[in-house]
N, C-alpha and C. Protein backbone atom coordinates (compact mmCIF):
# COMPACT_ATOMS: atom_id res chain seq x y z
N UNK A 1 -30.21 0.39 5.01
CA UNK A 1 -29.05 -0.44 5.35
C UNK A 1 -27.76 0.32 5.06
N UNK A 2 -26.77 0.51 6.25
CA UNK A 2 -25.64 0.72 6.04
C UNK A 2 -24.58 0.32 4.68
N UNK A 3 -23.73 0.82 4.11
CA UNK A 3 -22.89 0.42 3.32
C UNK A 3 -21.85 0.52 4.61
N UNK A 4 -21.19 -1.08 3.66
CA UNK A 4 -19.76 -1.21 4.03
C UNK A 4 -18.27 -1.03 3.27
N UNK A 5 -17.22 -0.42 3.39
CA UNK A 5 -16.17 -0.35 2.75
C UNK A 5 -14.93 -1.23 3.37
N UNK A 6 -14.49 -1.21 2.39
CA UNK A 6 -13.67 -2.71 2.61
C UNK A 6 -11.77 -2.15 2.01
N UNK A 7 -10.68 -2.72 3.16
CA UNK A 7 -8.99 -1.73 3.00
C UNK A 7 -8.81 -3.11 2.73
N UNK A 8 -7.89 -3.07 2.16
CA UNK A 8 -6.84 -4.27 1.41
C UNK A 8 -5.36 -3.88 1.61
N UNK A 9 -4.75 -4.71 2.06
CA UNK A 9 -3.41 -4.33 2.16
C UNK A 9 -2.21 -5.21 1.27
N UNK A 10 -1.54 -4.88 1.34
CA UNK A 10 -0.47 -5.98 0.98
C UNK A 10 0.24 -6.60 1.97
N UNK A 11 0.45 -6.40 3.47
CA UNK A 11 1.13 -7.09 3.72
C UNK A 11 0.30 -7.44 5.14
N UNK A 12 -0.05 -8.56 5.74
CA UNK A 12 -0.40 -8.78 7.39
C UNK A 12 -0.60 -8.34 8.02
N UNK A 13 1.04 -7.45 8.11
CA UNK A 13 1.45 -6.51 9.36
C UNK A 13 0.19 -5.35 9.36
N UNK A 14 0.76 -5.04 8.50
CA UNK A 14 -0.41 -3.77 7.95
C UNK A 14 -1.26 -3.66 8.33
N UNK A 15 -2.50 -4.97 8.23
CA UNK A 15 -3.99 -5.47 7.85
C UNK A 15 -3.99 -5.39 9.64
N UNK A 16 -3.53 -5.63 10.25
CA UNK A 16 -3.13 -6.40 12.03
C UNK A 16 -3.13 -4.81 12.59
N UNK A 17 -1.98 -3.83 11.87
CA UNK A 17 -1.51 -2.84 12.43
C UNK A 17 -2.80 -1.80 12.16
N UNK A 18 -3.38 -1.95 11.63
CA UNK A 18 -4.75 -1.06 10.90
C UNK A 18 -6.37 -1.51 12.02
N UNK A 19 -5.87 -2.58 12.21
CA UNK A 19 -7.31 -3.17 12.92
C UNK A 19 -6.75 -2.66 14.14
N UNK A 20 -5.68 -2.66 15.20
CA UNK A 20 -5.62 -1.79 15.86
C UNK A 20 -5.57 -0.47 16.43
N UNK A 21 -5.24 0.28 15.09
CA UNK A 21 -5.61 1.46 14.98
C UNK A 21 -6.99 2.20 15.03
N UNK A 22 -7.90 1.38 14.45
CA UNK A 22 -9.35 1.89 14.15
C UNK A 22 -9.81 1.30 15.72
N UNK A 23 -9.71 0.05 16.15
CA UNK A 23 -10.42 -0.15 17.40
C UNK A 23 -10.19 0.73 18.33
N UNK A 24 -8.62 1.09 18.43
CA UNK A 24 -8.83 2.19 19.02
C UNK A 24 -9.72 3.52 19.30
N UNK A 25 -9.35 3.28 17.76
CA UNK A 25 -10.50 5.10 17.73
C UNK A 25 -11.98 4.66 17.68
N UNK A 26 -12.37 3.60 18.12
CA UNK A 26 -13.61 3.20 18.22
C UNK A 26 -14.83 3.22 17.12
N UNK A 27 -13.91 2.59 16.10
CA UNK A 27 -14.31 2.55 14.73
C UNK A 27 -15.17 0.98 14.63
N UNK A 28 -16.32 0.97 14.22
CA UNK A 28 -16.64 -0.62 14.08
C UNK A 28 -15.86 -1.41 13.58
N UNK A 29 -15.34 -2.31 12.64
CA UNK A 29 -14.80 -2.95 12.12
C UNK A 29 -14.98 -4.42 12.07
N UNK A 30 -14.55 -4.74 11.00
CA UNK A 30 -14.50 -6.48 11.07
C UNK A 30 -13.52 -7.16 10.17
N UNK A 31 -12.65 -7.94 10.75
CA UNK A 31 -11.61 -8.08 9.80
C UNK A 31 -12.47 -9.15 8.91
N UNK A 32 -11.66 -9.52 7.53
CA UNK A 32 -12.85 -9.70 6.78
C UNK A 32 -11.56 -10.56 5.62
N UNK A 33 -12.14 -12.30 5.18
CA UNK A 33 -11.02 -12.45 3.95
C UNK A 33 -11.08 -11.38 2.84
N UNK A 34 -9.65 -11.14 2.69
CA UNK A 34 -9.85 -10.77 1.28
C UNK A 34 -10.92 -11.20 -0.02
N UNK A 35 -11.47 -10.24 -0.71
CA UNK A 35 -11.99 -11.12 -1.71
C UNK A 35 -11.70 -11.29 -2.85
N UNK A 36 -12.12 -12.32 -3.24
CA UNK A 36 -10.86 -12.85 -4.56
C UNK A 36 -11.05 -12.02 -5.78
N UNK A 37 -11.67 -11.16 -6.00
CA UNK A 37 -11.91 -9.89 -6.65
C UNK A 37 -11.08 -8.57 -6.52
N UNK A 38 -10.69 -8.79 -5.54
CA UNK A 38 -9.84 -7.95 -4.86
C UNK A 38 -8.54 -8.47 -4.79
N UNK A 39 -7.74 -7.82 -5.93
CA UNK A 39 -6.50 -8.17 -5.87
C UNK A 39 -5.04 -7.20 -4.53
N UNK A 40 -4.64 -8.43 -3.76
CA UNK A 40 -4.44 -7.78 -2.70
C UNK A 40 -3.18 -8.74 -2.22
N UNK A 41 -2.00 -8.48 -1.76
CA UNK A 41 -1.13 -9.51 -1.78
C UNK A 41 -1.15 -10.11 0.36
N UNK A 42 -2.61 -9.56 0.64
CA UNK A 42 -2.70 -10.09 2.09
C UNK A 42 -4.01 -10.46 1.82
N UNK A 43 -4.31 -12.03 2.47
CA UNK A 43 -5.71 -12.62 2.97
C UNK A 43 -6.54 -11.54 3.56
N UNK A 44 -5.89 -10.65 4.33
CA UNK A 44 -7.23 -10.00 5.20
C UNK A 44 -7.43 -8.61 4.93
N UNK A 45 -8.57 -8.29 4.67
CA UNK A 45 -9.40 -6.82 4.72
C UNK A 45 -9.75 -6.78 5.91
N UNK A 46 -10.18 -5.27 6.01
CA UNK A 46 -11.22 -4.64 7.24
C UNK A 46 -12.18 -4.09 6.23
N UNK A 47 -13.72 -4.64 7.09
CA UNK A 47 -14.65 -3.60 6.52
C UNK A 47 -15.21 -2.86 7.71
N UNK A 48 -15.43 -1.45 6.79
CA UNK A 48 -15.77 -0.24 8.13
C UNK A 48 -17.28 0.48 7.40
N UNK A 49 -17.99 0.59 8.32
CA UNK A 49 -18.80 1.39 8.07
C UNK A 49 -18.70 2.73 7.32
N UNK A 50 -19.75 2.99 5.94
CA UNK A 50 -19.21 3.96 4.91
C UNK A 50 -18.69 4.98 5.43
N UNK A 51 -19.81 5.66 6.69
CA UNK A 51 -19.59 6.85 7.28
C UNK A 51 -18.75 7.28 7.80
N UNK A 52 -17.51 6.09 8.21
CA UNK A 52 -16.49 6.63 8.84
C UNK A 52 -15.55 6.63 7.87
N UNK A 53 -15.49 6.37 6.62
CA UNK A 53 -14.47 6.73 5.70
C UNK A 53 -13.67 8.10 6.12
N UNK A 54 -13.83 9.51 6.26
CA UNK A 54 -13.01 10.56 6.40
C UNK A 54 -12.14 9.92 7.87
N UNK A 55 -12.82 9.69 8.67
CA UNK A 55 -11.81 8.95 9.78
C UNK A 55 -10.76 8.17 9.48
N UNK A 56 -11.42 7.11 8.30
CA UNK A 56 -10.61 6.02 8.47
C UNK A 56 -9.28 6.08 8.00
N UNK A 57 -9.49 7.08 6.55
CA UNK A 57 -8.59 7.88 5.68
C UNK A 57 -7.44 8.68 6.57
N UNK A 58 -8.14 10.15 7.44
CA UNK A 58 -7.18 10.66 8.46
C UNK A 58 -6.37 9.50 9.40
N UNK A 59 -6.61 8.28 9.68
CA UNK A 59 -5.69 7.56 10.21
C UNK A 59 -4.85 6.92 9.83
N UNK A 60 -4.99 6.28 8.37
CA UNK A 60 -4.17 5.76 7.36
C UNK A 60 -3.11 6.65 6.78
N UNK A 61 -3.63 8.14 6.78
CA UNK A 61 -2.36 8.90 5.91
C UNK A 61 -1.85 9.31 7.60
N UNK A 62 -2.12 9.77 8.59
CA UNK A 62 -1.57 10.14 9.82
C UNK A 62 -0.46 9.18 10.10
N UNK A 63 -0.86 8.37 9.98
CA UNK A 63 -0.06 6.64 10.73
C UNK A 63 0.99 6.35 9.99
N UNK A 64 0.94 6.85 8.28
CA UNK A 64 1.35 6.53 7.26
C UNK A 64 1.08 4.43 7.01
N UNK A 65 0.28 4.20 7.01
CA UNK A 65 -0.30 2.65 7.10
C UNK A 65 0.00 2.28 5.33
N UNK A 66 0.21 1.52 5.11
CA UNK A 66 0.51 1.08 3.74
C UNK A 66 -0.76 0.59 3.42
N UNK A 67 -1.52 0.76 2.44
CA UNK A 67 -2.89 -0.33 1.98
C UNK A 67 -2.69 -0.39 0.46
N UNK A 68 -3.53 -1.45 -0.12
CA UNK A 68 -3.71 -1.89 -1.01
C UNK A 68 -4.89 -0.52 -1.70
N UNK A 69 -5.88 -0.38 -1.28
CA UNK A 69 -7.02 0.48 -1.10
C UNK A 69 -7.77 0.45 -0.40
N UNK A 70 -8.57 1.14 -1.03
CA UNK A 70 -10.14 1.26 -0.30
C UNK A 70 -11.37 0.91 -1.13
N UNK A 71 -11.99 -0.19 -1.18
CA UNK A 71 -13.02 -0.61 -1.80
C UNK A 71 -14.58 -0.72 -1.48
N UNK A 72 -15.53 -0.66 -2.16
CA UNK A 72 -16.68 0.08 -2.32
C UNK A 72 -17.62 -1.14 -3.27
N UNK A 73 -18.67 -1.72 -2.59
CA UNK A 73 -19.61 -2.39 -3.43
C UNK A 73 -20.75 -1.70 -4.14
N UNK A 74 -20.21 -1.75 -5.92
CA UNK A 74 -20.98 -0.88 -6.67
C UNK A 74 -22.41 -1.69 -6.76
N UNK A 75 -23.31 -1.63 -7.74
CA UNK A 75 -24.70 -1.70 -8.07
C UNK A 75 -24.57 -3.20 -8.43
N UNK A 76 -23.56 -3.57 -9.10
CA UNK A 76 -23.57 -5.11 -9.71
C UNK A 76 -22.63 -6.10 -8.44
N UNK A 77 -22.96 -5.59 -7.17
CA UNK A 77 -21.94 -6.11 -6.12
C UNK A 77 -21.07 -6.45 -6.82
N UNK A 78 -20.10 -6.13 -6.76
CA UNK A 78 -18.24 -5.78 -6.95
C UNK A 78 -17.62 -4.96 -6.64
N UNK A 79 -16.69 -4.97 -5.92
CA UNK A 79 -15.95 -3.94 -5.50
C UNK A 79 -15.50 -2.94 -6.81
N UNK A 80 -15.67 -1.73 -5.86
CA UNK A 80 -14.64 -0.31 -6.66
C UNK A 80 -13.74 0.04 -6.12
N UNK A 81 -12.42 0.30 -6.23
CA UNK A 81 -11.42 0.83 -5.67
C UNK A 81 -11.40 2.37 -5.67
N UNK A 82 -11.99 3.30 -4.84
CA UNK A 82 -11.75 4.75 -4.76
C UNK A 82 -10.64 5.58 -4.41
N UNK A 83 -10.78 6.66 -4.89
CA UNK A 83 -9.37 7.51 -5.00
C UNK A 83 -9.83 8.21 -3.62
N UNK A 84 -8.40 7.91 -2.75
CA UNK A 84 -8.35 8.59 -1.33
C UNK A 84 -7.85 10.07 -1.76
């Protein structure tokens, strides 16, 4: 089974401006509530398939996209926040 990673933003725009970015580049995606574990000052995440992390990363710093992070369900399901 695939892992999924999960962007948090702070603001809407962002979360909106990010999901169009990746569909573009023909990235799976799914916008996704925030989870309440995830401290994040916007309702909505995207989760992307693990594998496209180096993609997802080159479009976020390219675009300059503002996010909250990038989060990662460890062994005790809970998110990790990883260093881009």
């Amino acid at each position: 089974m695939e892992a999924w990673m999960l962007i948090a933003f702070d603001s809407t725009q962002q979360a909106l401006r990010t999901e169009m970015l990746l569909e573009y580049s023909d990235i799976e995606i799914d916008l996704f509530p925030t989870p309440k574990e995830v401290t994040a000052g916007c309702a909505l995440s995207i989760l992307f398939p693990e594998n496209e992390l180096p993609t997802v990363v080159k479009i976020i710093q390219e675009e300059n996209v503002e996010i909250k992070g990038i989060f990662i369900k460890n062994n005790l399901e809970q998110y990790e926040n990883i260093e881009m």
